[in-house]
N, C-alpha and C. Protein backbone atom coordinates (compact mmCIF):
# COMPACT_ATOMS: atom_id res chain seq x y z
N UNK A 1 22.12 24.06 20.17
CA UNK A 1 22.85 23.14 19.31
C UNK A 1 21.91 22.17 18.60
N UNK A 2 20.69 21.40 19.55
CA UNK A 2 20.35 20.63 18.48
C UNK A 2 19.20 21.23 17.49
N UNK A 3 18.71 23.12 17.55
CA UNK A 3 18.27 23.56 16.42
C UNK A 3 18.68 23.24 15.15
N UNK A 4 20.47 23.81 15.56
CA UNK A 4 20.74 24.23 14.64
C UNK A 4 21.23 22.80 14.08
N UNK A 5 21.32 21.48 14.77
CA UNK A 5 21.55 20.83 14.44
C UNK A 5 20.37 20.20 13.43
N UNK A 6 19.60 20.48 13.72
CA UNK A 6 18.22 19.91 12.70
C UNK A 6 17.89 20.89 11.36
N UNK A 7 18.45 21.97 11.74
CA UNK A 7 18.40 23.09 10.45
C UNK A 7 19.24 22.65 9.30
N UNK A 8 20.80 22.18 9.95
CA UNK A 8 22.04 21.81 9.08
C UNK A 8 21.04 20.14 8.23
N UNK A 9 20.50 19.48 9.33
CA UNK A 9 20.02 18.59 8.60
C UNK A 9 18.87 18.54 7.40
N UNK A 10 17.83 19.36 7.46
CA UNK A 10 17.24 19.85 6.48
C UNK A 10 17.79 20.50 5.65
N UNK A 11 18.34 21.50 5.73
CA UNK A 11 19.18 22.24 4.45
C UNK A 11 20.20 20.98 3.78
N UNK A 12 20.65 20.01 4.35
CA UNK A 12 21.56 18.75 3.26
C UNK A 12 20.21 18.27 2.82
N UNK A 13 19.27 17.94 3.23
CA UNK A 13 17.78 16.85 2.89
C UNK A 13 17.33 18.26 1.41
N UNK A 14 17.38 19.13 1.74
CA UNK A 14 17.05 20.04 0.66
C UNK A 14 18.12 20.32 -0.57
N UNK A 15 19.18 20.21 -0.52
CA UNK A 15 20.10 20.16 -1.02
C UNK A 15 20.30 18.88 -1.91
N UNK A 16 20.04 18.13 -1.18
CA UNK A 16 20.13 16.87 -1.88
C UNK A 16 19.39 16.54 -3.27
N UNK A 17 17.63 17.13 -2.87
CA UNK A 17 16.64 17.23 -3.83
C UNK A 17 16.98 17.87 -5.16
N UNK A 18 17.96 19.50 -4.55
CA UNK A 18 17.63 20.61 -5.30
C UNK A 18 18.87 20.16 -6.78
N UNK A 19 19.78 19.31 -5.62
CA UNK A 19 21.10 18.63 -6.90
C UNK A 19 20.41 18.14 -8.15
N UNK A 20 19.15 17.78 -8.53
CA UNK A 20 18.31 16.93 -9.53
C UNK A 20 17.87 18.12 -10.62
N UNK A 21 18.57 19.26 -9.96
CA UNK A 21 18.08 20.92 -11.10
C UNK A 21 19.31 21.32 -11.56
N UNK A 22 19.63 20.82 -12.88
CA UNK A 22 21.17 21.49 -13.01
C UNK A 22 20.99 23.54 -13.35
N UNK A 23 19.98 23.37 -13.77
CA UNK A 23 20.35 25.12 -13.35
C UNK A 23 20.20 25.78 -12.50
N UNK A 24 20.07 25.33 -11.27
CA UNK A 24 20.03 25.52 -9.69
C UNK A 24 22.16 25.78 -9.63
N UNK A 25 22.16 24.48 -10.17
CA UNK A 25 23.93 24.33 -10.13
C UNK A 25 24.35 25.60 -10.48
N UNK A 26 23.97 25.84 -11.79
CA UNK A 26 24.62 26.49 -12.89
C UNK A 26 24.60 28.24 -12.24
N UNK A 27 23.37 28.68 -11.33
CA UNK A 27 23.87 29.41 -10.93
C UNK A 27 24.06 29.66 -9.30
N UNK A 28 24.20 28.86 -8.62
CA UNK A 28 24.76 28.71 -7.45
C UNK A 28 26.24 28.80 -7.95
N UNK A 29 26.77 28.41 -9.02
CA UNK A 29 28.22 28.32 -9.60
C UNK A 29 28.58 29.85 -9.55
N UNK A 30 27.54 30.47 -10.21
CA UNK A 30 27.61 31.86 -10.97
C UNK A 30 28.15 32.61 -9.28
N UNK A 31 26.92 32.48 -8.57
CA UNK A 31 26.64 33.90 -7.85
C UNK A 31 27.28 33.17 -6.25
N UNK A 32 27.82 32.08 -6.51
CA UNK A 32 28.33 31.28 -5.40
C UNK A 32 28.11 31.49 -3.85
N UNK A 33 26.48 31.38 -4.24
CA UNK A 33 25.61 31.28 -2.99
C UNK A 33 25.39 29.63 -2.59
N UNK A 34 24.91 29.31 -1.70
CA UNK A 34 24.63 27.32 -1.73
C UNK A 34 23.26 27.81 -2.69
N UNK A 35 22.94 26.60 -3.66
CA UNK A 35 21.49 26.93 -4.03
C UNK A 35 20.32 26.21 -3.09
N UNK A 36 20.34 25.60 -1.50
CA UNK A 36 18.97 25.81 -0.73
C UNK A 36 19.38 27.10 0.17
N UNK A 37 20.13 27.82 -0.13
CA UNK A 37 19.82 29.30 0.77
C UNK A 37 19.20 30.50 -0.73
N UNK A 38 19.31 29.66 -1.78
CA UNK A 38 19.27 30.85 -2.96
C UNK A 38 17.57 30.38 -3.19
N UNK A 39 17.42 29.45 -2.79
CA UNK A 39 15.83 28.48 -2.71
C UNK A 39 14.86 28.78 -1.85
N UNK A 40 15.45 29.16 -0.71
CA UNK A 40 14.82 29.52 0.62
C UNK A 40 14.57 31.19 0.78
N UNK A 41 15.44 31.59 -0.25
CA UNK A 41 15.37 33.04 -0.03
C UNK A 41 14.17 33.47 -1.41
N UNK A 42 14.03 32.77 -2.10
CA UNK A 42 13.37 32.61 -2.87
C UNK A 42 11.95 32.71 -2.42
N UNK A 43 11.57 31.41 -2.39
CA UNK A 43 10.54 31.37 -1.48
C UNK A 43 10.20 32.12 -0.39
N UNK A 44 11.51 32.89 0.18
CA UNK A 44 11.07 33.50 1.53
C UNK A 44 10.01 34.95 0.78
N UNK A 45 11.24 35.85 -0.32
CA UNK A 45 10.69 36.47 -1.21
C UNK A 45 8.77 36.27 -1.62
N UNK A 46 8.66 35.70 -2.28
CA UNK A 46 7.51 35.25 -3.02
C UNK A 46 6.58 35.22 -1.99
N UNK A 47 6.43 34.42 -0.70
CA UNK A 47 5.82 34.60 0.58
C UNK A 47 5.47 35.85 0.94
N UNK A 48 6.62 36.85 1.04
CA UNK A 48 6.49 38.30 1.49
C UNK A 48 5.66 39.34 0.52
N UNK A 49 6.00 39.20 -0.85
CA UNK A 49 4.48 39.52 -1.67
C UNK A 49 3.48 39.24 -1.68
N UNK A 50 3.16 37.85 -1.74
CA UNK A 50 1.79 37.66 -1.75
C UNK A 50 1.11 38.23 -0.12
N UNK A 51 1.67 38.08 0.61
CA UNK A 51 1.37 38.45 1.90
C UNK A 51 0.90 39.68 2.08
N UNK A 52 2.30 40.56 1.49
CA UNK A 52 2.20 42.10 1.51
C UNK A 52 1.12 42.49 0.26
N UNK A 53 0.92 41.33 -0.37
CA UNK A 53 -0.29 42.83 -2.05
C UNK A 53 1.00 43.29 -2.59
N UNK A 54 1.90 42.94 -2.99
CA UNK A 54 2.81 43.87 -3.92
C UNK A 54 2.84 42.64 -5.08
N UNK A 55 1.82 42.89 -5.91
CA UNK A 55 1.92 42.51 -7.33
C UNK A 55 1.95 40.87 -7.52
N UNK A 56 0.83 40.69 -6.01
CA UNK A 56 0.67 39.61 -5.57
C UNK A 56 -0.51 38.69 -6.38
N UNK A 57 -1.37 39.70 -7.15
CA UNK A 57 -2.37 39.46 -7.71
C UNK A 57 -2.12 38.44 -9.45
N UNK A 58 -0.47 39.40 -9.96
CA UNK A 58 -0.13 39.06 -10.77
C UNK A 58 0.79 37.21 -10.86
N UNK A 59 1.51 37.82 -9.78
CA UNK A 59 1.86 36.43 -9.57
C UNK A 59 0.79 35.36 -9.20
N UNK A 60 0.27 35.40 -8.32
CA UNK A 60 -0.80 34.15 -8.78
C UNK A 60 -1.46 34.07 -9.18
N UNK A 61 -1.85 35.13 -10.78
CA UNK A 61 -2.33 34.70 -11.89
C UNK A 61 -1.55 34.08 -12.31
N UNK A 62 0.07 34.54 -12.36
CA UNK A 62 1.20 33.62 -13.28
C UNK A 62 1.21 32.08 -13.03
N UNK A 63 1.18 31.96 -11.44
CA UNK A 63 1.39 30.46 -10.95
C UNK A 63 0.25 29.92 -11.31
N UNK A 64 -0.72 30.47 -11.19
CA UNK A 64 -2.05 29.59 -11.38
C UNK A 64 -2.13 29.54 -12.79
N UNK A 65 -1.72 29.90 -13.66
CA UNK A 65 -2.02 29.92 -15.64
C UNK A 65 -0.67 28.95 -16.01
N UNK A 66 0.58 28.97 -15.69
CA UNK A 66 1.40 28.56 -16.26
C UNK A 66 1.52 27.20 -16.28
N UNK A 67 1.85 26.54 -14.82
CA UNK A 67 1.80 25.05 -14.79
C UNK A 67 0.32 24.14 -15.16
N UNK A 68 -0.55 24.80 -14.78
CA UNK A 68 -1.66 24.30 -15.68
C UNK A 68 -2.12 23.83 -17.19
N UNK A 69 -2.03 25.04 -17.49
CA UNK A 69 -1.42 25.12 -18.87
C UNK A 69 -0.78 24.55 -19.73
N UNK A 70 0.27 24.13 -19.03
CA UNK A 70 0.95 23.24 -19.36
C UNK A 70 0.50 21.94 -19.34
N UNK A 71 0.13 21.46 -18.11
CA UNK A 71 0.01 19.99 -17.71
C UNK A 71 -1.41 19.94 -18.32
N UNK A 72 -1.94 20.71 -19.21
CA UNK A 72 -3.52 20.75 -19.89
C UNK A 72 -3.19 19.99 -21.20
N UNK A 73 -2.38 20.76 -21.64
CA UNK A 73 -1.45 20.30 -22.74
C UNK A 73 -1.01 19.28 -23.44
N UNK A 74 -0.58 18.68 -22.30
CA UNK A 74 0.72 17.24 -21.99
C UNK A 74 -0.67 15.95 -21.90
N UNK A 75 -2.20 17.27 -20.66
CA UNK A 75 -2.96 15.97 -21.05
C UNK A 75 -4.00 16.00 -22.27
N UNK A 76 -3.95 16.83 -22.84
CA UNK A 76 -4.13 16.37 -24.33
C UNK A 76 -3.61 15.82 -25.44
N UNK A 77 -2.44 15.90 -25.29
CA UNK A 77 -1.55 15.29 -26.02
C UNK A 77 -1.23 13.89 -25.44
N UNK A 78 -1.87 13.24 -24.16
CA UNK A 78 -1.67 11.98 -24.24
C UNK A 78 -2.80 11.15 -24.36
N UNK A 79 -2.49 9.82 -24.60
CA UNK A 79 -3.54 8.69 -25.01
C UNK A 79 -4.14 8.39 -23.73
N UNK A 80 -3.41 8.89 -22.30
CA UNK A 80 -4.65 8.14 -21.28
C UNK A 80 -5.49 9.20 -20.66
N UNK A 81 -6.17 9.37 -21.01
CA UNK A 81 -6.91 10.89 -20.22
C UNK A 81 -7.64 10.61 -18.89
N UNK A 82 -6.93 10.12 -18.04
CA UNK A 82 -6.87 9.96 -16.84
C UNK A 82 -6.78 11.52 -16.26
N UNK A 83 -6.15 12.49 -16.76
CA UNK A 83 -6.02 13.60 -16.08
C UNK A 83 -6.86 14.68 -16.51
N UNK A 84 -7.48 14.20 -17.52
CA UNK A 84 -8.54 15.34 -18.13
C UNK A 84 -9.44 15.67 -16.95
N UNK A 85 -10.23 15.20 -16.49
CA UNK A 85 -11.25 14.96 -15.12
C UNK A 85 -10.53 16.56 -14.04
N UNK A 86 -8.99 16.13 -13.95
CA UNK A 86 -8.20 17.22 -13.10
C UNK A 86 -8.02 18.24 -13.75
N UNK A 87 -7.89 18.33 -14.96
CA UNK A 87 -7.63 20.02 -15.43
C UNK A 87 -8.93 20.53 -16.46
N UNK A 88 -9.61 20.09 -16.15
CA UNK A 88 -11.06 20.25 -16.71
C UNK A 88 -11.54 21.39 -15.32
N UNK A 89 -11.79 20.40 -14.33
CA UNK A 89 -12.10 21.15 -13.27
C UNK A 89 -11.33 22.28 -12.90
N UNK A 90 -10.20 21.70 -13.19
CA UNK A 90 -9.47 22.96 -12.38
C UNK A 90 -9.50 24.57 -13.34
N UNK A 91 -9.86 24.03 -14.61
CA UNK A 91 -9.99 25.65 -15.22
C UNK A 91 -11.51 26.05 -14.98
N UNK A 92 -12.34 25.08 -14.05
CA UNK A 92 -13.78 25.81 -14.09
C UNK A 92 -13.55 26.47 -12.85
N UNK A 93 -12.30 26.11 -11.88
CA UNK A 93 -12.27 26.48 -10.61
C UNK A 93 -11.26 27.92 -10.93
N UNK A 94 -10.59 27.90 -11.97
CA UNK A 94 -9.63 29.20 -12.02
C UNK A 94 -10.74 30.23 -12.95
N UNK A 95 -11.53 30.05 -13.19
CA UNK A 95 -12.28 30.64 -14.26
C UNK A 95 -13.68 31.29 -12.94
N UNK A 96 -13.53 30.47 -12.08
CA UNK A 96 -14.86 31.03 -10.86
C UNK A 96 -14.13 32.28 -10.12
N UNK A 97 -12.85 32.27 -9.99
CA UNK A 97 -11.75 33.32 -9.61
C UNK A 97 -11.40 34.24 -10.02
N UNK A 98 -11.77 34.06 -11.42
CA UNK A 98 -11.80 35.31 -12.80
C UNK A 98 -13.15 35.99 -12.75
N UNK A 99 -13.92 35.24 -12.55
CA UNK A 99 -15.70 35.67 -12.63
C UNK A 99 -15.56 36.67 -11.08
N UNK A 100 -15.01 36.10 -9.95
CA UNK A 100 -15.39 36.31 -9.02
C UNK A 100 -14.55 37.98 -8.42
N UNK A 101 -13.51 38.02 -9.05
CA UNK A 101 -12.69 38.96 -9.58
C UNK A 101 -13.14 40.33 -10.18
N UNK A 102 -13.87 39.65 -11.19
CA UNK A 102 -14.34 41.08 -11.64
C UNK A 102 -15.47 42.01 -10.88
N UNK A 103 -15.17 41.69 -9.64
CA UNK A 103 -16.08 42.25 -8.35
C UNK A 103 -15.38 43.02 -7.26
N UNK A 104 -13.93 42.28 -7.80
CA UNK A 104 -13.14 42.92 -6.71
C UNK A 104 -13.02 44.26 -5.85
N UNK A 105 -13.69 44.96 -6.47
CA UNK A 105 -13.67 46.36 -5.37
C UNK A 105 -14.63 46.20 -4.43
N UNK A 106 -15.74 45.60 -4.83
CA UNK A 106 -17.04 45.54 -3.82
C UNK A 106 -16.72 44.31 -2.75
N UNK A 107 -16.49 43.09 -3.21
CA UNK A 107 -16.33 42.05 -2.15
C UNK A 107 -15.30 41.82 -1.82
N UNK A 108 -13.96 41.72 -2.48
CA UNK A 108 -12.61 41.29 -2.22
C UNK A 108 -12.05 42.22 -1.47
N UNK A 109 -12.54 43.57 -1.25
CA UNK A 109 -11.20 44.50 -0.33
C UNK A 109 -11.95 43.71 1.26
N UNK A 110 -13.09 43.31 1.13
CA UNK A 110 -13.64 43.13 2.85
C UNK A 110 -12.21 41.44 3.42
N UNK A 111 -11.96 41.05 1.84
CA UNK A 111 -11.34 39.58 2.33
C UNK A 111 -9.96 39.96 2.93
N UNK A 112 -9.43 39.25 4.22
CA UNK A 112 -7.96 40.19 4.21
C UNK A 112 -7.57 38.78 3.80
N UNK A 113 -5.97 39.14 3.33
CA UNK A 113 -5.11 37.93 2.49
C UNK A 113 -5.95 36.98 1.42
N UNK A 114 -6.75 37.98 0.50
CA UNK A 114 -7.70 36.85 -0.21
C UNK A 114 -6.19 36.16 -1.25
N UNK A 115 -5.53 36.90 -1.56
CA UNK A 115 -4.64 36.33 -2.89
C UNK A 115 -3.63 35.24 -2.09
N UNK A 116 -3.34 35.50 -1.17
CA UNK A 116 -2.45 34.47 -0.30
C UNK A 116 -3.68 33.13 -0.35
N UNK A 117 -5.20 33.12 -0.16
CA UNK A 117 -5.98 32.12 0.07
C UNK A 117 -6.11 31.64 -1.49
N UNK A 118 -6.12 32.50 -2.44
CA UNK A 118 -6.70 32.03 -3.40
C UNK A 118 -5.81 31.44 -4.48
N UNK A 119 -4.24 31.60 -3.95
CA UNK A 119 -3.18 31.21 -4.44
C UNK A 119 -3.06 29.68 -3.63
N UNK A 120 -2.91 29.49 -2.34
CA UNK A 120 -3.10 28.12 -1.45
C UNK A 120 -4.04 27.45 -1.85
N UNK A 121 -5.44 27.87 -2.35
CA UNK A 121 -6.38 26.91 -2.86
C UNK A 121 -6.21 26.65 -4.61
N UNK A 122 -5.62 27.27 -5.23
CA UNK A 122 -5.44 27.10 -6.45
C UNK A 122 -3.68 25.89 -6.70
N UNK A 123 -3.28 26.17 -5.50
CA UNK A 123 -1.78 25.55 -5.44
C UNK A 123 -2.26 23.91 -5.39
N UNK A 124 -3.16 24.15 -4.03
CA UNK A 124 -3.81 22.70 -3.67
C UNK A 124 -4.66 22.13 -4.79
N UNK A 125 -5.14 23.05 -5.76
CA UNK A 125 -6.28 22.52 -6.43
C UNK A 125 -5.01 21.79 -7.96
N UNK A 126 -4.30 21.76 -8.41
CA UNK A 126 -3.54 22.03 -9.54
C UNK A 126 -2.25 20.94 -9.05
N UNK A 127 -1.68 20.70 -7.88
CA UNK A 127 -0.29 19.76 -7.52
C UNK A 127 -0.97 18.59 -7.55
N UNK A 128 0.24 17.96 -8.38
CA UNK A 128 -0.06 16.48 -8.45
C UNK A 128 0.04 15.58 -6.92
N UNK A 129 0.84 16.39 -6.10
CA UNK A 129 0.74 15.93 -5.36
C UNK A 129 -0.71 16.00 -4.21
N UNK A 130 -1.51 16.56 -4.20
CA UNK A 130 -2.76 16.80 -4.14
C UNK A 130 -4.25 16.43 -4.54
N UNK A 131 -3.97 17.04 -6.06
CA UNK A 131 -4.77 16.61 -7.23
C UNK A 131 -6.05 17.10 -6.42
N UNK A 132 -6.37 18.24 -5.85
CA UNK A 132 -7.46 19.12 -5.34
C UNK A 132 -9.00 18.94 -6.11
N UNK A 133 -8.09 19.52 -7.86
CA UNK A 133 -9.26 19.47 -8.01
C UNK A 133 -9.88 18.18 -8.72
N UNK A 134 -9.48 17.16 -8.74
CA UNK A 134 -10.25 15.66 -9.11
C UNK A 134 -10.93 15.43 -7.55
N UNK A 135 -10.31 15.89 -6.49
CA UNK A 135 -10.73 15.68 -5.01
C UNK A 135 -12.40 16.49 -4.97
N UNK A 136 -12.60 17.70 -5.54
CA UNK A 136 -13.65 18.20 -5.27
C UNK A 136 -14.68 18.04 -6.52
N UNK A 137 -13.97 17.47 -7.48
CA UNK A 137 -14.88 16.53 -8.52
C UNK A 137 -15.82 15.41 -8.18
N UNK A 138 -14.99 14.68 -7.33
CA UNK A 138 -14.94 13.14 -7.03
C UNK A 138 -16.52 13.62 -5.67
N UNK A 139 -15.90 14.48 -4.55
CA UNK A 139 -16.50 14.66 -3.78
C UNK A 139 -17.69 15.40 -4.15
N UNK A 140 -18.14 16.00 -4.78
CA UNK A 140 -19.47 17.10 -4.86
C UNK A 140 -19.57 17.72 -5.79
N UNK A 141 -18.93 17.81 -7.17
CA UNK A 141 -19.24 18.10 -8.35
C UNK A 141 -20.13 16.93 -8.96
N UNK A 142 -19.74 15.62 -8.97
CA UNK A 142 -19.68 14.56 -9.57
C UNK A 142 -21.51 14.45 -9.30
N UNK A 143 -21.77 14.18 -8.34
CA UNK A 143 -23.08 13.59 -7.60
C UNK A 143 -24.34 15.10 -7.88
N UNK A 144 -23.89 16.09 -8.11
CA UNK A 144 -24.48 17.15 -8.53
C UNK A 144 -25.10 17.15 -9.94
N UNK A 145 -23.94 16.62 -11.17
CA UNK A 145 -23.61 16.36 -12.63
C UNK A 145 -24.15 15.38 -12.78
N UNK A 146 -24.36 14.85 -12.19
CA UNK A 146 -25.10 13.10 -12.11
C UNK A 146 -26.57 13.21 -12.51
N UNK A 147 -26.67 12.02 -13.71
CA UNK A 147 -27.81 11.82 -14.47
C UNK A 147 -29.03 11.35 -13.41
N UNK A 148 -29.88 12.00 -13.15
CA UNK A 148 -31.44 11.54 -12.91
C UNK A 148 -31.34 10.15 -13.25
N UNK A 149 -32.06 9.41 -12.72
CA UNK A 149 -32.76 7.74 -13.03
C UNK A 149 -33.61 7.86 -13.71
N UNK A 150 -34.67 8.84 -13.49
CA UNK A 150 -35.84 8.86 -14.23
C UNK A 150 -35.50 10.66 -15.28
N UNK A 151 -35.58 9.97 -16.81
CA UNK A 151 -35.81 10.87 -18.02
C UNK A 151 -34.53 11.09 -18.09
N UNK A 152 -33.69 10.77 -16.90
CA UNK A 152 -31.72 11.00 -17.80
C UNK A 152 -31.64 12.90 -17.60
N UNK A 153 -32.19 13.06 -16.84
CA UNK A 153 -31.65 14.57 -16.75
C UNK A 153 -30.72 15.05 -15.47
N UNK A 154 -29.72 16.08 -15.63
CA UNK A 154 -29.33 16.08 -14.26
C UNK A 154 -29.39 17.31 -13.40
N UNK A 155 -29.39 17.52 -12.44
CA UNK A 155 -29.92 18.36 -11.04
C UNK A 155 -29.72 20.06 -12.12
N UNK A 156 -28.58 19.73 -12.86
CA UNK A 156 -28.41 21.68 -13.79
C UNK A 156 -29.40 21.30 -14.43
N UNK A 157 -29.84 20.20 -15.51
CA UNK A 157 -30.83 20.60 -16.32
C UNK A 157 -32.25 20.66 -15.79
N UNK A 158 -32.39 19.96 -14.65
CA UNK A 158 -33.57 20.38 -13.75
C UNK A 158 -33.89 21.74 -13.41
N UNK A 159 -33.16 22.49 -12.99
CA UNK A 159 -32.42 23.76 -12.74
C UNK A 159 -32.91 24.82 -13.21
N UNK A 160 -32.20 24.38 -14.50
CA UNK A 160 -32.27 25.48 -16.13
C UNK A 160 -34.14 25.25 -16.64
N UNK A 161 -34.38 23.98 -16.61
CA UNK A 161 -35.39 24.15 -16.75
C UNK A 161 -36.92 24.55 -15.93
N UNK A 162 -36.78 24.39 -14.66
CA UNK A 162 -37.13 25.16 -13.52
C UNK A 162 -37.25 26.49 -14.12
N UNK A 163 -36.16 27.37 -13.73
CA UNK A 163 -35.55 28.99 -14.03
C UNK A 163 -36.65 29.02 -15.48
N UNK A 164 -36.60 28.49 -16.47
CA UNK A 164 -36.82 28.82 -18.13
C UNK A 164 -38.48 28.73 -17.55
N UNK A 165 -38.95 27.73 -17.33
CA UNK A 165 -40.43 28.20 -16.74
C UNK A 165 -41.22 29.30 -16.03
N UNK A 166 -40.60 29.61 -14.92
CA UNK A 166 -40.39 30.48 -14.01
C UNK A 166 -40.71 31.68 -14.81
N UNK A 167 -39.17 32.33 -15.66
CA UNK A 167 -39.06 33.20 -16.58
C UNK A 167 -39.96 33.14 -17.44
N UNK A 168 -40.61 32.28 -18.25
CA UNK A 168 -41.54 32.11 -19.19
C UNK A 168 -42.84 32.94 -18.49
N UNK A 169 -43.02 32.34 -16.88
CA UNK A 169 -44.60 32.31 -16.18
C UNK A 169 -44.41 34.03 -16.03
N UNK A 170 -43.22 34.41 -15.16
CA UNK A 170 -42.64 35.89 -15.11
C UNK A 170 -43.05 36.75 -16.48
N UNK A 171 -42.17 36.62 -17.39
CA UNK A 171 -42.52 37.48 -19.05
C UNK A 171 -44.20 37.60 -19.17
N UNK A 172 -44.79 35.88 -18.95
CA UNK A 172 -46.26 36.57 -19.70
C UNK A 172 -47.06 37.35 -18.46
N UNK A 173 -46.76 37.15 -17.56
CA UNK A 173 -47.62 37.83 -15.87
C UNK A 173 -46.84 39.56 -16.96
N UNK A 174 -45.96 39.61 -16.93
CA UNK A 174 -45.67 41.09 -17.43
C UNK A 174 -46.30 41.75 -18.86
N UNK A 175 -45.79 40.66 -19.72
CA UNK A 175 -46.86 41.16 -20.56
C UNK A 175 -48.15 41.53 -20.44
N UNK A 176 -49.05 40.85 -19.81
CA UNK A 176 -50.00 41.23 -19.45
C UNK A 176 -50.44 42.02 -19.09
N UNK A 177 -49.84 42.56 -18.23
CA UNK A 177 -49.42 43.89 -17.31
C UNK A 177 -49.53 44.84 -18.18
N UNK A 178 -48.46 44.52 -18.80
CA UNK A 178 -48.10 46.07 -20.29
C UNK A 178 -49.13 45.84 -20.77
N UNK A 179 -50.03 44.88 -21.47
CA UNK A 179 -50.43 44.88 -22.14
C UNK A 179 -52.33 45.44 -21.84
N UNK A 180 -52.50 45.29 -20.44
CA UNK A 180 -53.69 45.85 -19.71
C UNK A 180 -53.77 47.15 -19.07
N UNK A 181 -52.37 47.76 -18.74
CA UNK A 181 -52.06 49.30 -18.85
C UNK A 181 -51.81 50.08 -20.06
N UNK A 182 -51.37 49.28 -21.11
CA UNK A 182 -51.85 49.83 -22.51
C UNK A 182 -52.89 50.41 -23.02
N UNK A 183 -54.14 49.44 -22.85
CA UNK A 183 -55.69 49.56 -22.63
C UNK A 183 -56.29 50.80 -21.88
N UNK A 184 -55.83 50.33 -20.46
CA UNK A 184 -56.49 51.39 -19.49
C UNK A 184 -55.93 53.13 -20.07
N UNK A 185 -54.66 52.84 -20.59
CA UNK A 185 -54.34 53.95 -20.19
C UNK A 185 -55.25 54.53 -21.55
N UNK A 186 -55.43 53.72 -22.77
CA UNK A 186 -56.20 54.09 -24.11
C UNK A 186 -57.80 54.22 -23.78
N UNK A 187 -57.75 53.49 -22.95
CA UNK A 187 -59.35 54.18 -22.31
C UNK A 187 -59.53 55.37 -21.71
N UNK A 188 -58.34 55.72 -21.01
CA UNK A 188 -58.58 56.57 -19.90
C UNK A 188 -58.47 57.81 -21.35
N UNK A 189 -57.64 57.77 -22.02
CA UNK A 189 -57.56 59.31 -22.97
C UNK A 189 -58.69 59.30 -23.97
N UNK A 190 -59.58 58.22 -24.37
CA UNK A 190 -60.63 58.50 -25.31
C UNK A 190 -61.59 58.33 -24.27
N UNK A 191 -61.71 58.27 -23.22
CA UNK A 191 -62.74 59.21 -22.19
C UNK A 191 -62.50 60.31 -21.97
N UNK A 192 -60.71 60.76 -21.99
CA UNK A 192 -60.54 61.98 -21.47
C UNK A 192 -61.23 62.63 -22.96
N UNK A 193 -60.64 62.21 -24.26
CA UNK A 193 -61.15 63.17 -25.31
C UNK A 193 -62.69 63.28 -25.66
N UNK A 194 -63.48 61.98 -25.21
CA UNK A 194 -65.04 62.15 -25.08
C UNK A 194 -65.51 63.44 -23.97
N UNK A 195 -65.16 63.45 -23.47
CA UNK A 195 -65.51 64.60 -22.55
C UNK A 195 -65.26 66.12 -22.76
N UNK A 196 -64.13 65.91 -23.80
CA UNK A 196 -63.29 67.28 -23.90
C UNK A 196 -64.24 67.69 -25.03
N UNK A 197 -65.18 66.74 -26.02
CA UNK A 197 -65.67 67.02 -26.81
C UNK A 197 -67.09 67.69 -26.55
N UNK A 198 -67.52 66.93 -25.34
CA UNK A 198 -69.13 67.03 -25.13
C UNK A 198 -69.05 68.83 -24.25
């Protein structure tokens, strides 16, 4: 009794919320189901795909592109860009998922439930109630992006320019290479043809 007594109480606490959606009404009217059992079954649904891989991949591309998208939108179109910071990141974080994706046969079959994880971290990264990804901005993007004291550069352009040296020192060590087996090898055939002559 007092399960079900705490069940009856959540389903009114849910009910209550769901009253603030008139097309929740409109078809709870229709198909004259309550709409938190048409909510719950909902969700129960959506759970059981992503879980199971049935076209689980698509849907949380959908969830992860749509409300974003939107709220990208809304923050461009407003004067306080307080939220730019959050959907800035969050398309470098849905865009590392796309990159990381196009691998999927080699690394992603070893992940089990990767789309269930990558839907929970994209859910967390994107709800306002969350705000994930200003959280992993704030925490360890930020201090990464962060200008040097000395010459104003930061840890990527240190980085990039590191790598561009590197590559530079790499190319001419090779050229060289080509360019001293070029030789040898032009020596080695006008000795071979000095000889062929004598």
């Amino acid at each position: 009794d007092n399960v079900k007594d705490i069940a009856q109480e959540k389903l009114a606490l849910l009910r209550t919320k769901l009253d603030a959606i008139p097309a929740l009404q409109q078809v709870e009217d229709k198909v004259k189901v309550p709409k938190e059992y048409l909510v719950l079954a909902a969700l129960s649904g959506f759970v059981i795909l992503v879980f199971l891989g049935i076209g689980a991949n698509t849907l949380c591309s959908t969830v992860g592109f749509l409300y974003p998208a939107y709220q990208s939108l809304l923050a461009i179109e407003n004067k306080n860009k307080g939220d730019d910071v959050q959907w800035i990141v969050y398309w470098v974080l849905y865009s590392f998922f796309a990159l990381i994706e196009t691998f999927q046969d080699f690394i992603l079959y070893w992940i089990p439930f990767y789309v269930a994880f990558k839907l929970a971290f994209l859910l967390w990264a994107m709800l306002p109630q969350t705000r994930g990804a200003k959280f992993l901005y704030d925490s360890f993007l930020k201090d990464f992006l962060k200008m040097n004291g000395e010459g104003s550069t930061s840890r990527i352009d240190t980085a990039m320019a590191e790598a561009k040296k590197a590559a530079d020192t790499t190319a001419a060590a090779l050229a060289n290479n080509v360019s001293q087996l070029a030789k040898d090898s032009q020596d080695a055939i006008k000795d071979s043809m000095d000889k062929k002559d004598e």
